[in-house]
N, C-alpha and C. Protein backbone atom coordinates (compact mmCIF):
# COMPACT_ATOMS: atom_id res chain seq x y z
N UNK A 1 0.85 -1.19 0.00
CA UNK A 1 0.00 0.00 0.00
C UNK A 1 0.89 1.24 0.00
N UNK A 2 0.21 2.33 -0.86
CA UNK A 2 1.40 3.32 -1.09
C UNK A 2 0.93 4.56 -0.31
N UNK A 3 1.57 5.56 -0.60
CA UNK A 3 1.22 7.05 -0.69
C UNK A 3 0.80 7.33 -1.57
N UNK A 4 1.10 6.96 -2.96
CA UNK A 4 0.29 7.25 -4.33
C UNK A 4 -1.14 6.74 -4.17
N UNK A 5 -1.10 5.78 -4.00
CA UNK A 5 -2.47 4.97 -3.66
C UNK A 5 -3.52 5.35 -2.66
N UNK A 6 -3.20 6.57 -1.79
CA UNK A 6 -3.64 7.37 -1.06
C UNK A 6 -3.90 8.49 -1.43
N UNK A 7 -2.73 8.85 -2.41
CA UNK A 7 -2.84 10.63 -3.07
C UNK A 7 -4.24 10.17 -4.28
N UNK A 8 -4.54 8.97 -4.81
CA UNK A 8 -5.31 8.76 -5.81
C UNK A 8 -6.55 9.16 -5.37
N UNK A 9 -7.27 9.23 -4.24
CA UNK A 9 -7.84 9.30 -4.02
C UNK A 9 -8.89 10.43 -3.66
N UNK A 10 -7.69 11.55 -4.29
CA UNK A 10 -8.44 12.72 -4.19
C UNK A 10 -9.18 13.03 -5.48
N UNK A 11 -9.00 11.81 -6.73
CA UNK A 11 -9.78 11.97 -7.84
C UNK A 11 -10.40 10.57 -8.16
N UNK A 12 -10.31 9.66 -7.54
CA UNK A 12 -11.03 8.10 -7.74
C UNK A 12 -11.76 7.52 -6.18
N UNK A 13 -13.12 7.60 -6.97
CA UNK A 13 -13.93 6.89 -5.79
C UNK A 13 -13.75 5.42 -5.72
N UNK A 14 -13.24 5.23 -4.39
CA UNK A 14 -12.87 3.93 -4.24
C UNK A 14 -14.79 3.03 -4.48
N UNK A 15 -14.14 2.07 -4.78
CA UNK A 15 -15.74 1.25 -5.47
C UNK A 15 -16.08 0.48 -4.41
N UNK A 16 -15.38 0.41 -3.20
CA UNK A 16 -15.55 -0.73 -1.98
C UNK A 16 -14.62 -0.32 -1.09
N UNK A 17 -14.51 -0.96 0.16
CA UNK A 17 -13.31 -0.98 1.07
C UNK A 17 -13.23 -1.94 1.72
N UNK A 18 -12.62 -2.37 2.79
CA UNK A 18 -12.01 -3.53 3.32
C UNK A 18 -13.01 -3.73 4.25
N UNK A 19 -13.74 -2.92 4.81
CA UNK A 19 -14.95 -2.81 5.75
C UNK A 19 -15.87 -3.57 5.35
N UNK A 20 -16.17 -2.82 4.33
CA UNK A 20 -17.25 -3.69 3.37
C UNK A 20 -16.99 -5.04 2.58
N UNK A 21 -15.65 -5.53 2.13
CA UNK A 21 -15.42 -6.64 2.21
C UNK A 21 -15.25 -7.67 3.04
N UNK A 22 -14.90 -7.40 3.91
CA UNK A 22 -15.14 -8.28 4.80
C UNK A 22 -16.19 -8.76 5.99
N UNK A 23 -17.40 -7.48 5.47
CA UNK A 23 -18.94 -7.58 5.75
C UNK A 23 -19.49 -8.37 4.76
N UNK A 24 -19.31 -8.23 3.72
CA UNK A 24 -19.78 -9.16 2.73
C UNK A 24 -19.41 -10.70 2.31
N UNK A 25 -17.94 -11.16 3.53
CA UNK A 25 -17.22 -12.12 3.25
C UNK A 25 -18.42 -13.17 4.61
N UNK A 26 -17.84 -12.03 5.55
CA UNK A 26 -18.36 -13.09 6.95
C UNK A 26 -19.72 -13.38 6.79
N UNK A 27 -20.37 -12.54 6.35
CA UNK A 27 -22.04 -12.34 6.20
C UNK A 27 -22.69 -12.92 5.16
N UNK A 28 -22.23 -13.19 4.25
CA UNK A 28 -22.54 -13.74 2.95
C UNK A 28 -23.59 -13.17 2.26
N UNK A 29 -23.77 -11.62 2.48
CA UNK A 29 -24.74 -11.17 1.76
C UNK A 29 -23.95 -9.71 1.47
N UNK A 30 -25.05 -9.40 0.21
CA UNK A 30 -23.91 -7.99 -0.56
C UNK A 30 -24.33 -7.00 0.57
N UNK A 31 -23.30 -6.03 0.60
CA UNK A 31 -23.95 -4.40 1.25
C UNK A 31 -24.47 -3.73 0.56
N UNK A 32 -25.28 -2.55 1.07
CA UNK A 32 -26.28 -1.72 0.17
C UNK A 32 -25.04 -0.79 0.58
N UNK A 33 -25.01 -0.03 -0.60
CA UNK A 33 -24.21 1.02 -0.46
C UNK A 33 -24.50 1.79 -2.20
N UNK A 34 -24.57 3.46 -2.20
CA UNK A 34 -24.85 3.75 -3.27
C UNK A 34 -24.03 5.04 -3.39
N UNK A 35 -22.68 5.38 -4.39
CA UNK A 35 -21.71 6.33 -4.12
C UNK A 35 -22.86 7.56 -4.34
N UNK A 36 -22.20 8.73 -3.21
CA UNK A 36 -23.22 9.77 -3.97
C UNK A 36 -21.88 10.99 -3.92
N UNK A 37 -21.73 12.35 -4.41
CA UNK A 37 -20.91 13.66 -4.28
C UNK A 37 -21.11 14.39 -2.86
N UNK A 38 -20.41 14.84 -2.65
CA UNK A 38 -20.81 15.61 -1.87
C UNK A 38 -21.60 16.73 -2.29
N UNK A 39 -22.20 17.69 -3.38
CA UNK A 39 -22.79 18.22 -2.97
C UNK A 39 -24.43 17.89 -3.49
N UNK A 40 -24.43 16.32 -3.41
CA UNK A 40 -25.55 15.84 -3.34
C UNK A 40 -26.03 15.01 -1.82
N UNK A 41 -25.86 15.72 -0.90
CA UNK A 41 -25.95 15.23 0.49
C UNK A 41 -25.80 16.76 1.02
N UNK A 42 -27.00 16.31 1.98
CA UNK A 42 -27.27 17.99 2.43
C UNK A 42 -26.62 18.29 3.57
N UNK A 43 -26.07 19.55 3.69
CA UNK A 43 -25.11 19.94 4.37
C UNK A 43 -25.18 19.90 5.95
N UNK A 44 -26.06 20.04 6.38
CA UNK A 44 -26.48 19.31 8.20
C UNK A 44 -25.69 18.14 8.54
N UNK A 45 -26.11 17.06 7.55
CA UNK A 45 -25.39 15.62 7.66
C UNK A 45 -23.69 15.79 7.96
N UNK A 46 -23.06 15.93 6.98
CA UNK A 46 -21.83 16.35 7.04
C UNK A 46 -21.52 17.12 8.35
N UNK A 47 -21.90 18.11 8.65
CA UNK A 47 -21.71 18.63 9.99
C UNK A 47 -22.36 18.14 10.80
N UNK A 48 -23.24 17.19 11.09
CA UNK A 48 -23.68 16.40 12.20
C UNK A 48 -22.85 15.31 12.44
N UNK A 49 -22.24 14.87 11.59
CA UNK A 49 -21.29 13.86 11.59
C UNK A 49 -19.75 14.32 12.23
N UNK A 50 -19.52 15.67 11.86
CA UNK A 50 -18.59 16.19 12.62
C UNK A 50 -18.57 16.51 13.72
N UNK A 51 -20.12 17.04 14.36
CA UNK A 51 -20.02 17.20 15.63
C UNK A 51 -20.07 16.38 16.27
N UNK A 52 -20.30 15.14 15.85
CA UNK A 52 -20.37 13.81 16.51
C UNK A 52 -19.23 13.20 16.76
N UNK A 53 -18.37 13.28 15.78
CA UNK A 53 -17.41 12.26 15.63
C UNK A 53 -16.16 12.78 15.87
N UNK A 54 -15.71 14.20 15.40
CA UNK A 54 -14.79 15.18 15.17
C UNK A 54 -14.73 16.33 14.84
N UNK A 55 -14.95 16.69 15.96
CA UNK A 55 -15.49 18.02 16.22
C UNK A 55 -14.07 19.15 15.79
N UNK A 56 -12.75 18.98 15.74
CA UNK A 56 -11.61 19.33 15.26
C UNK A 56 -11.26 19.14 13.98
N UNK A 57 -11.89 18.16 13.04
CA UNK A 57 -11.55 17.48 11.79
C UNK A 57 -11.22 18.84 10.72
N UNK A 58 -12.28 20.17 10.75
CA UNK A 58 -11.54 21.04 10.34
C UNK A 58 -10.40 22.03 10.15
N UNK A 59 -9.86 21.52 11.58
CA UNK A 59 -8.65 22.34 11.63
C UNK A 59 -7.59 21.67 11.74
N UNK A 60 -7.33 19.86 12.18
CA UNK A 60 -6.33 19.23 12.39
C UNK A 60 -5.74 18.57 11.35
N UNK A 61 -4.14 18.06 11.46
CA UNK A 61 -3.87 17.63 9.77
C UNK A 61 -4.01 16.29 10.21
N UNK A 62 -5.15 15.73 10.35
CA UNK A 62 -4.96 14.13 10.81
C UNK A 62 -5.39 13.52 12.25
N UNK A 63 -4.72 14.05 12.99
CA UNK A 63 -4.46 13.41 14.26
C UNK A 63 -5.41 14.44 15.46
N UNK A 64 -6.16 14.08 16.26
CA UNK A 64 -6.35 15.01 17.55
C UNK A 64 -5.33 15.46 18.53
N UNK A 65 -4.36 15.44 18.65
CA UNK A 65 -3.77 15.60 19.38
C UNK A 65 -3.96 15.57 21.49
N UNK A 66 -5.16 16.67 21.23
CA UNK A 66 -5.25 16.78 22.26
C UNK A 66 -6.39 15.29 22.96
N UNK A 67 -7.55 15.38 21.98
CA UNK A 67 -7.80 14.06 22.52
C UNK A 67 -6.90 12.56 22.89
N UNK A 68 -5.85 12.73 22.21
CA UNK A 68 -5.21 11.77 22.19
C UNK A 68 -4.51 11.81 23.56
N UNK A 69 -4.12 12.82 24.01
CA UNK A 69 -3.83 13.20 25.34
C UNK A 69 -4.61 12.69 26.18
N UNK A 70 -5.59 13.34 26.35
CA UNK A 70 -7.02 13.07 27.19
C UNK A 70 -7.09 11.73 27.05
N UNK A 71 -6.82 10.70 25.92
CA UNK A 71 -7.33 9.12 26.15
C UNK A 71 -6.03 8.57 26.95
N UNK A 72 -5.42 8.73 26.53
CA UNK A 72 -4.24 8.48 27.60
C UNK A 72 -3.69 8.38 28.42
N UNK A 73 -4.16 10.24 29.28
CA UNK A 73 -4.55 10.59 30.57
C UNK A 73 -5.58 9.28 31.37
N UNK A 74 -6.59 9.57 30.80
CA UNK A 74 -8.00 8.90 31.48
C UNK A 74 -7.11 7.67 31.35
N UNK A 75 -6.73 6.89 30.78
CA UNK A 75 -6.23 5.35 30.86
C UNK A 75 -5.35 4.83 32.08
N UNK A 76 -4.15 6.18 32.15
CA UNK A 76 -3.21 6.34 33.15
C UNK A 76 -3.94 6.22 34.91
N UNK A 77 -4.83 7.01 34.55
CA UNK A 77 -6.35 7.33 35.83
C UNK A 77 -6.66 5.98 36.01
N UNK A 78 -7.07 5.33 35.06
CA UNK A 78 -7.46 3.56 35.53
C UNK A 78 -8.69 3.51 34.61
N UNK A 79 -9.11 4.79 33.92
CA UNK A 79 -10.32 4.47 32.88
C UNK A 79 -10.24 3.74 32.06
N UNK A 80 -11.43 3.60 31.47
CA UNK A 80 -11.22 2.33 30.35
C UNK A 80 -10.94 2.99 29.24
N UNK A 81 -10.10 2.17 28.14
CA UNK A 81 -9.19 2.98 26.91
C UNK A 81 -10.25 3.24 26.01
N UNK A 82 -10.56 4.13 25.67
CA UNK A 82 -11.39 4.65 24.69
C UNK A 82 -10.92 5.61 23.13
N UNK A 83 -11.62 5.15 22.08
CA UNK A 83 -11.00 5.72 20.99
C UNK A 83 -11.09 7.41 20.46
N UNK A 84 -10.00 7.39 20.21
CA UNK A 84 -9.62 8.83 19.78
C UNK A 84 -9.13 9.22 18.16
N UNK A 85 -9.52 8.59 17.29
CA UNK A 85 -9.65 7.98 15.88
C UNK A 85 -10.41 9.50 15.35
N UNK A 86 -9.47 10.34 14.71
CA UNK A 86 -10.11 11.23 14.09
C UNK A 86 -10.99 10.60 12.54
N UNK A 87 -12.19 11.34 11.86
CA UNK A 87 -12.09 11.50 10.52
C UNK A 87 -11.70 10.93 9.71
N UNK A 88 -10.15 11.26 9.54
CA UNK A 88 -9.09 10.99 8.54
C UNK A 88 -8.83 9.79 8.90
N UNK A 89 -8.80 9.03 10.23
CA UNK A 89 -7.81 7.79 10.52
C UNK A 89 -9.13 7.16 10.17
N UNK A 90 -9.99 7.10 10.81
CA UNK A 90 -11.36 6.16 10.24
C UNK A 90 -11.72 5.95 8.93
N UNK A 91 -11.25 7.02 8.21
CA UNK A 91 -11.09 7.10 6.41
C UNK A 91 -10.12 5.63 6.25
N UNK A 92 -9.53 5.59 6.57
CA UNK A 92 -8.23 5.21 6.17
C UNK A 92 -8.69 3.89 6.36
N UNK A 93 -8.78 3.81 8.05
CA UNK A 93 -8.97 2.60 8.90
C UNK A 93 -9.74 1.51 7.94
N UNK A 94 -11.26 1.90 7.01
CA UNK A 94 -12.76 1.83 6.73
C UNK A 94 -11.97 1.15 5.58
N UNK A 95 -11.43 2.00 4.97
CA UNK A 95 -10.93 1.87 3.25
C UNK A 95 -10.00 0.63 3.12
N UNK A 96 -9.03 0.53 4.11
CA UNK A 96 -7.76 -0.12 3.59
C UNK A 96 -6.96 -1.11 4.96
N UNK A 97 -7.86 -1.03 6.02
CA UNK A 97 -6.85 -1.85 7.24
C UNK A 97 -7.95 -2.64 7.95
N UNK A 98 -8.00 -3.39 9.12
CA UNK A 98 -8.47 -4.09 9.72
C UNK A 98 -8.68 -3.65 10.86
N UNK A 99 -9.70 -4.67 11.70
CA UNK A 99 -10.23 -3.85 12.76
C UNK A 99 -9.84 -3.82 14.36
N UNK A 100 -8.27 -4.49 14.04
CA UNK A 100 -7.53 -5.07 14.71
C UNK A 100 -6.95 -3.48 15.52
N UNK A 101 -6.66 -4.09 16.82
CA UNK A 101 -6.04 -3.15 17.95
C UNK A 101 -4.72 -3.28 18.41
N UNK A 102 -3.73 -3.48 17.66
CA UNK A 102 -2.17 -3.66 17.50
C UNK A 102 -1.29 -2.14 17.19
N UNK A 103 0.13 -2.13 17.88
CA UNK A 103 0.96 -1.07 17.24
C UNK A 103 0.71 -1.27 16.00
N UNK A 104 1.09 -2.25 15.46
CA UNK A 104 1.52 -2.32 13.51
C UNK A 104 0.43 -1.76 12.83
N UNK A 105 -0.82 -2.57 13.25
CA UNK A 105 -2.15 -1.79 12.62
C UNK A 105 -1.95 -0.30 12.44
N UNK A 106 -1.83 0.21 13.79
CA UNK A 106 -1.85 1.69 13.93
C UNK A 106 -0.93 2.48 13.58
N UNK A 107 0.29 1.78 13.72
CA UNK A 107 1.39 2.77 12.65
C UNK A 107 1.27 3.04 11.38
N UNK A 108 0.54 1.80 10.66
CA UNK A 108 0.07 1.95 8.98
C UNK A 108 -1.02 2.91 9.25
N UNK A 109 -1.59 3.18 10.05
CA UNK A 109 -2.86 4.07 9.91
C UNK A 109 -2.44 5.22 9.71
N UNK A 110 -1.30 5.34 11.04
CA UNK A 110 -1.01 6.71 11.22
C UNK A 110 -0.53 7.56 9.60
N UNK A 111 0.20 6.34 9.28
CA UNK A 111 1.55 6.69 8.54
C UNK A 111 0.40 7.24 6.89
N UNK A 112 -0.99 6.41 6.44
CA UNK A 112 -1.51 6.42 5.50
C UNK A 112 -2.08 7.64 5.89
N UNK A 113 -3.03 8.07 6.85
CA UNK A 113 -3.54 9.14 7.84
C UNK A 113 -2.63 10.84 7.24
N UNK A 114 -1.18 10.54 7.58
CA UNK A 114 -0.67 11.63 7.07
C UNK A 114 -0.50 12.00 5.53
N UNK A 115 -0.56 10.79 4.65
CA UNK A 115 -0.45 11.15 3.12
C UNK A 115 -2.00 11.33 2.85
N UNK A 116 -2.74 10.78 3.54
CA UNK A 116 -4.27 11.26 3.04
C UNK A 116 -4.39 13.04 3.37
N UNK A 117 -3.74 13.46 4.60
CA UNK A 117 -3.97 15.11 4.72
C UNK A 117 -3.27 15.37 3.66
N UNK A 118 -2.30 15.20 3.26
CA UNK A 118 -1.19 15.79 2.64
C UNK A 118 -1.58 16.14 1.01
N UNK A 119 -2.43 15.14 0.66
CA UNK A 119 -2.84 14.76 -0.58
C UNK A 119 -4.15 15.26 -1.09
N UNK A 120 -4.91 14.67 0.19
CA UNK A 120 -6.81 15.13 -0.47
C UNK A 120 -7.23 16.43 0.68
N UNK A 121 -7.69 17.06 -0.20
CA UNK A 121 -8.50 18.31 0.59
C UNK A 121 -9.79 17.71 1.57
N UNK A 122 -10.08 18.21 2.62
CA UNK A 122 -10.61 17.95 3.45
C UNK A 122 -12.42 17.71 3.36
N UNK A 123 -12.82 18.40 2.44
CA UNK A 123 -13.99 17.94 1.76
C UNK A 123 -14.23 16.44 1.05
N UNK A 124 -13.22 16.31 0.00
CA UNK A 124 -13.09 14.87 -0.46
C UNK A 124 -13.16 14.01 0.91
N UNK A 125 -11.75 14.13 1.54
CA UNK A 125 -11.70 13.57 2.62
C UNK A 125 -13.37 12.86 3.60
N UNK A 126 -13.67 14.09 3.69
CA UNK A 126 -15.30 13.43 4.55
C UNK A 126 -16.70 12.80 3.51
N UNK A 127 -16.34 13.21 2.27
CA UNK A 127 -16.82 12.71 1.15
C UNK A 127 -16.50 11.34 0.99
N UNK A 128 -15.41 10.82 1.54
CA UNK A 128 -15.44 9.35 1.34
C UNK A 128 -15.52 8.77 2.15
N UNK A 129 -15.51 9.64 3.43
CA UNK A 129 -15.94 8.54 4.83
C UNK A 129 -17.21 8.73 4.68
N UNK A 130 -18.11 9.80 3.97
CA UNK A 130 -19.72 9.67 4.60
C UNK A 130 -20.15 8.83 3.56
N UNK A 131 -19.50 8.05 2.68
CA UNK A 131 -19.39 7.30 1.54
C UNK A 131 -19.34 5.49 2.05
N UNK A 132 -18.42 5.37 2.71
CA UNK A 132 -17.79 4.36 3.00
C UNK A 132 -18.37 3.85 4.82
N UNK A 133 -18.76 4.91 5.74
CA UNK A 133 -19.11 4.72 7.05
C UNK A 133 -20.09 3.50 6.53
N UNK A 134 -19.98 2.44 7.75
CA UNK A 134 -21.07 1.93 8.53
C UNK A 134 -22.81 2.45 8.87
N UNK A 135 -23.43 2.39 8.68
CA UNK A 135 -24.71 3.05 9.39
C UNK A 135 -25.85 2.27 10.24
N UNK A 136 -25.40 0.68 10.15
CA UNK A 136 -26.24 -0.79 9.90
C UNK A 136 -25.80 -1.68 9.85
N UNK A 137 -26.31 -2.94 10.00
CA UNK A 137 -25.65 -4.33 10.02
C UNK A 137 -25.22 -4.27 8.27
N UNK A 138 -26.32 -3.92 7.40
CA UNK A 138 -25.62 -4.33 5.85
C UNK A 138 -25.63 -2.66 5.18
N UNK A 139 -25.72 -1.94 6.08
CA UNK A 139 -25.95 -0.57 5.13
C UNK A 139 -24.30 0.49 5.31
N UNK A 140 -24.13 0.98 4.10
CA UNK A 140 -22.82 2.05 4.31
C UNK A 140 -23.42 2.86 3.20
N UNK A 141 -22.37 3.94 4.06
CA UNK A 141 -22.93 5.15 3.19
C UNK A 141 -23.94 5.82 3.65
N UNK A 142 -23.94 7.05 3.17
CA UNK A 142 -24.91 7.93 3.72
C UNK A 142 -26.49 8.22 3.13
N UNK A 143 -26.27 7.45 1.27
CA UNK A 143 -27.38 7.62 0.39
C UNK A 143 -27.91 6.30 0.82
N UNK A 144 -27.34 5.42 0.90
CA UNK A 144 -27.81 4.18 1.46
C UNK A 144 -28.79 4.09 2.83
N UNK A 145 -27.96 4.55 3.43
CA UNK A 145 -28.69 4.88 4.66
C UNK A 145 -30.05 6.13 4.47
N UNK A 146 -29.82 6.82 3.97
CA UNK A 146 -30.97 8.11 4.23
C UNK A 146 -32.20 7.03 3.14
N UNK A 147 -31.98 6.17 2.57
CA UNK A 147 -32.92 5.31 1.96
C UNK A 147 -33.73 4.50 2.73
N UNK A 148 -32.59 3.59 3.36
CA UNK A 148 -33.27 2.66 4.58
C UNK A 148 -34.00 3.04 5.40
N UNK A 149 -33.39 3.66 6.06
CA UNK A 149 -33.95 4.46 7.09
C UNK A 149 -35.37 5.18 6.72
N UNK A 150 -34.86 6.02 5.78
CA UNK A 150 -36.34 7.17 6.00
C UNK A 150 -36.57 7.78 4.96
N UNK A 151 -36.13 6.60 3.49
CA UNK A 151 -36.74 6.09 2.24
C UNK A 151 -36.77 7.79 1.34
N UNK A 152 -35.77 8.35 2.13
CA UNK A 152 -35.52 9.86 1.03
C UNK A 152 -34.23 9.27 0.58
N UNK A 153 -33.39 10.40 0.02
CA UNK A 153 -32.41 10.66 -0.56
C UNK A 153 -31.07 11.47 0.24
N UNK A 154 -30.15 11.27 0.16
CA UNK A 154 -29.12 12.18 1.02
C UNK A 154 -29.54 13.49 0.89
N UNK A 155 -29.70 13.94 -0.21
CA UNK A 155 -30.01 15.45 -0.31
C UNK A 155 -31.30 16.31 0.70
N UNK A 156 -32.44 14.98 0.96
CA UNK A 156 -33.67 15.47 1.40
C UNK A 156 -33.85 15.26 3.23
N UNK A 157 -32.98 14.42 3.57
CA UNK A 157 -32.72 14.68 4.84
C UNK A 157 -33.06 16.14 5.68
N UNK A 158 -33.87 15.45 6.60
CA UNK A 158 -34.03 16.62 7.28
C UNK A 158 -32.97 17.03 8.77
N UNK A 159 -32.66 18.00 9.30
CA UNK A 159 -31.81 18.17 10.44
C UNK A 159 -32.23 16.89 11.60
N UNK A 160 -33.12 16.39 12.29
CA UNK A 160 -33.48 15.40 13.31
C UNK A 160 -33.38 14.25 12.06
N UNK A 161 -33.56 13.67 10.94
CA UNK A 161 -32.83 12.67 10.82
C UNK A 161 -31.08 12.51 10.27
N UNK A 162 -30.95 13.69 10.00
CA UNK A 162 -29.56 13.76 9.96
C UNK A 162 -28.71 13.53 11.21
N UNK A 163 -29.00 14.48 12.14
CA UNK A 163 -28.16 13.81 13.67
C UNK A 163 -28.89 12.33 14.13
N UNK A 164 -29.60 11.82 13.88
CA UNK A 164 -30.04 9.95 14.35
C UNK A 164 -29.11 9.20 13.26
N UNK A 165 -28.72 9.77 11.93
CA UNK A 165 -28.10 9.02 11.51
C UNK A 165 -26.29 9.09 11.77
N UNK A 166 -26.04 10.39 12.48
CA UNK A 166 -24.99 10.54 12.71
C UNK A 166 -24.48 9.77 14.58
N UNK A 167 -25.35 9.57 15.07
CA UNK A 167 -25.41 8.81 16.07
C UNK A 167 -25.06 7.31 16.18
N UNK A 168 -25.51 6.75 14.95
CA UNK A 168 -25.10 5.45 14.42
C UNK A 168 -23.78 5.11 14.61
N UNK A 169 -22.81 5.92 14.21
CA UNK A 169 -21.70 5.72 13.96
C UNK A 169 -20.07 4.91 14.65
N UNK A 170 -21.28 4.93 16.07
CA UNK A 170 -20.39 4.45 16.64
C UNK A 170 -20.39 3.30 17.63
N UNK A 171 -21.50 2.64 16.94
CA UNK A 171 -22.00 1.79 16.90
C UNK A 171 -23.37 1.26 16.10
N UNK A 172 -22.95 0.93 14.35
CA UNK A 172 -23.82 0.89 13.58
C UNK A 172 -24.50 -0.38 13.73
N UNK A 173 -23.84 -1.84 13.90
CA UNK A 173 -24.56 -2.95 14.35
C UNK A 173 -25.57 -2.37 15.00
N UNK A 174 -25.88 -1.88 16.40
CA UNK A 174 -26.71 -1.84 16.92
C UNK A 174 -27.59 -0.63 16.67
N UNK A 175 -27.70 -0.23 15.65
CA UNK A 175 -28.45 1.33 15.53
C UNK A 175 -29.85 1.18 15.13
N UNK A 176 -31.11 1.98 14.90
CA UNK A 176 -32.41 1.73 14.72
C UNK A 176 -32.61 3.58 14.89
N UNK A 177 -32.39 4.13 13.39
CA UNK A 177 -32.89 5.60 13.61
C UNK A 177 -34.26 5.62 13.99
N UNK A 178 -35.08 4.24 13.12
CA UNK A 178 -36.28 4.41 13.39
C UNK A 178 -37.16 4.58 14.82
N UNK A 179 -36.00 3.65 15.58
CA UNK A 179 -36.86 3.78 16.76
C UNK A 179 -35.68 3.70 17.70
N UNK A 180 -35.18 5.02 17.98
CA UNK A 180 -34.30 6.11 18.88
C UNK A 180 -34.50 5.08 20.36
N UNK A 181 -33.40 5.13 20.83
CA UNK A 181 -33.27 4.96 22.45
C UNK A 181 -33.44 6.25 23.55
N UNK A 182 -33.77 6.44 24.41
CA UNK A 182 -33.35 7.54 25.19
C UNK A 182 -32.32 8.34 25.06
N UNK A 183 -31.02 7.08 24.96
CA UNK A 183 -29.60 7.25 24.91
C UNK A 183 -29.42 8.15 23.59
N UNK A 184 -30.13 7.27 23.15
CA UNK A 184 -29.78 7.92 21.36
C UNK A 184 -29.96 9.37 21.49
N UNK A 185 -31.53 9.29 21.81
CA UNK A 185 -32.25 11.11 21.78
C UNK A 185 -31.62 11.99 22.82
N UNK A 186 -31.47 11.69 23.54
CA UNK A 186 -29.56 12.71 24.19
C UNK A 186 -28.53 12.77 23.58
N UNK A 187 -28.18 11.89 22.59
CA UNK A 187 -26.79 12.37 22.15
C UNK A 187 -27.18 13.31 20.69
N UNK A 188 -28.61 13.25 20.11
CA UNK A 188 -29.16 13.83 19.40
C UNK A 188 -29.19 15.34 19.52
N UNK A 189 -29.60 15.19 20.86
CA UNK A 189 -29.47 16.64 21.33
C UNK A 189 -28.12 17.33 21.67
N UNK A 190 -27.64 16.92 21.89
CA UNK A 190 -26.21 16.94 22.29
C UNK A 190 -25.60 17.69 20.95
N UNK A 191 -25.55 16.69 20.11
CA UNK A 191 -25.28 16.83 18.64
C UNK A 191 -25.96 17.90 17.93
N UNK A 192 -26.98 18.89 18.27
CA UNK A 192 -27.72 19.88 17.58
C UNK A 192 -27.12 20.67 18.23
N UNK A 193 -26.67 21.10 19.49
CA UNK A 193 -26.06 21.94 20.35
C UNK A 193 -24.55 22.41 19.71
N UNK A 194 -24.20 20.87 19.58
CA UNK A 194 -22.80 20.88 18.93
C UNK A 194 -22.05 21.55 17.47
N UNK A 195 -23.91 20.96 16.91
CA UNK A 195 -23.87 21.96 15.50
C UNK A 195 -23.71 23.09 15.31
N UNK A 196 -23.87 24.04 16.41
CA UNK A 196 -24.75 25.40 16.34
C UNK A 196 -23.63 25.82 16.93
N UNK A 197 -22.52 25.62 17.79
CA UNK A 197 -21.75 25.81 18.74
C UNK A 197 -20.41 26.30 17.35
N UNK A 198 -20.42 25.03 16.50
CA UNK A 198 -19.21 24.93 15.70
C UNK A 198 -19.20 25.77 14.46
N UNK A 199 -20.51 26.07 14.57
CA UNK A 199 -20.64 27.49 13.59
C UNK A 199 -21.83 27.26 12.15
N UNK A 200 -22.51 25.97 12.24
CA UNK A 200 -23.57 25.92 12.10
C UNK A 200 -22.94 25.95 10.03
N UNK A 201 -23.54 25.67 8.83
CA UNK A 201 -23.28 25.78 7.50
C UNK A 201 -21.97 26.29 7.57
N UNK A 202 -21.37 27.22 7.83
CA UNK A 202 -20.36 28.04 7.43
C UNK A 202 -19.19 26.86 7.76
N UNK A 203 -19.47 26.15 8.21
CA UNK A 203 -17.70 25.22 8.77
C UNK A 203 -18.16 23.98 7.41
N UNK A 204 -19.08 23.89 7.07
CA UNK A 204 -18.87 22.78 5.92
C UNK A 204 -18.95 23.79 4.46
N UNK A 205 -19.17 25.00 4.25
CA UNK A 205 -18.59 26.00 3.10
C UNK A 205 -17.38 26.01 2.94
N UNK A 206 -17.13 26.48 4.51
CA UNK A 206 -15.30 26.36 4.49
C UNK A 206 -14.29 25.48 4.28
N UNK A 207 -14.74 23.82 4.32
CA UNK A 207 -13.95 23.12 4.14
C UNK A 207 -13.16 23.26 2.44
């Protein structure tokens, strides 16, 4: 696996990833997944997904830094290790590595992580994770999902199903936009707060 093979990617939509192959290997059934552009997916989504997931993704070249601190810290404390996987590394992670919790894993991440900033502009960049994410036991993607779910189109999403689908994410096996947990509808809220906080349309113009 290269750096070229990373820089390609700021003009070739990958047609699958390793995520999805090997959902389709263990499972024996195809994934729904349907490529869409970014500016055919309405702009809430994209920033609901950021406030969810990576709330820094616009300003960092890759890495959180400081969260990465903070997981570390808390671990040192006796907390339990929790992930600090920006954006970009989950790009990477989704597309091209395994779901394995090893140095080696993570040095290839890191190491692909930095030629993906280096290479694709930061729009592409979330253009192929909201492409390639999980949302469901067989669903990826974001057109895929805004189908299943709630039988529109990425573009027609409304703001409350855009943050339920951005909630998924982090744990898509177990997700059901249709029928929200408590848990869920707090982090929903959470996530509209978050939107509005980070500057609301103008931070996904700017990318």
């Amino acid at each position: 696996m290269s750096a070229a093979l990373v820089g390609s990617l700021r003009w070739i939509d990958p047609p699958t990833s390793r995520f999805i192959e090997r959902y389709e290997a263990s499972s024996k059934r195809t994934a729904r997944q349907t490529w869409v552009s970014f500016d055919r997916i309405v702009w809430h989504l994209p920033l609901a997904v950021i406030a969810s997931e990576d709330q820094q993704f616009p300003k960092h070249k890759g890495f959180d830094w400081q969260q990465i601190k903070s997981v570390i810290k808390g671990y040192t404390d006796g907390k339990p290790l929790r992930g600090a996987s920006t954006i970009s590394q989950q790009t990477i992670k989704n597309l091209f590595l395994t779901p394995a919790k090893n140095f080696g894993r993570k040095s290839i991440e890191a190491w692909l992580t930095f030629w993906l900033e280096l290479t694709v502009p930061k729009k592409r960049i979330l253009e192929i994770y909201l492409n390639i994410a999980q949302f469901g036991k067989s669903v990826f993607g974001v057109e895929a999902a805004a189908k299943h779910y709630f039988g529109v189109n990425a573009n027609n999403l409304n703001t409350a199903q855009s943050r339920l689908l951005a909630t998924c994410l982090p744990a898509p096996s177990r997700c059901n936009p249709n029928k929200p947990s408590e848990h869920t509808l707090k982090k929903t809220s959470w996530i509209e707060v978050s939107m509005r906080q980070l500057g609301g349309k103008r931070v996904i113009d700017q990318l």
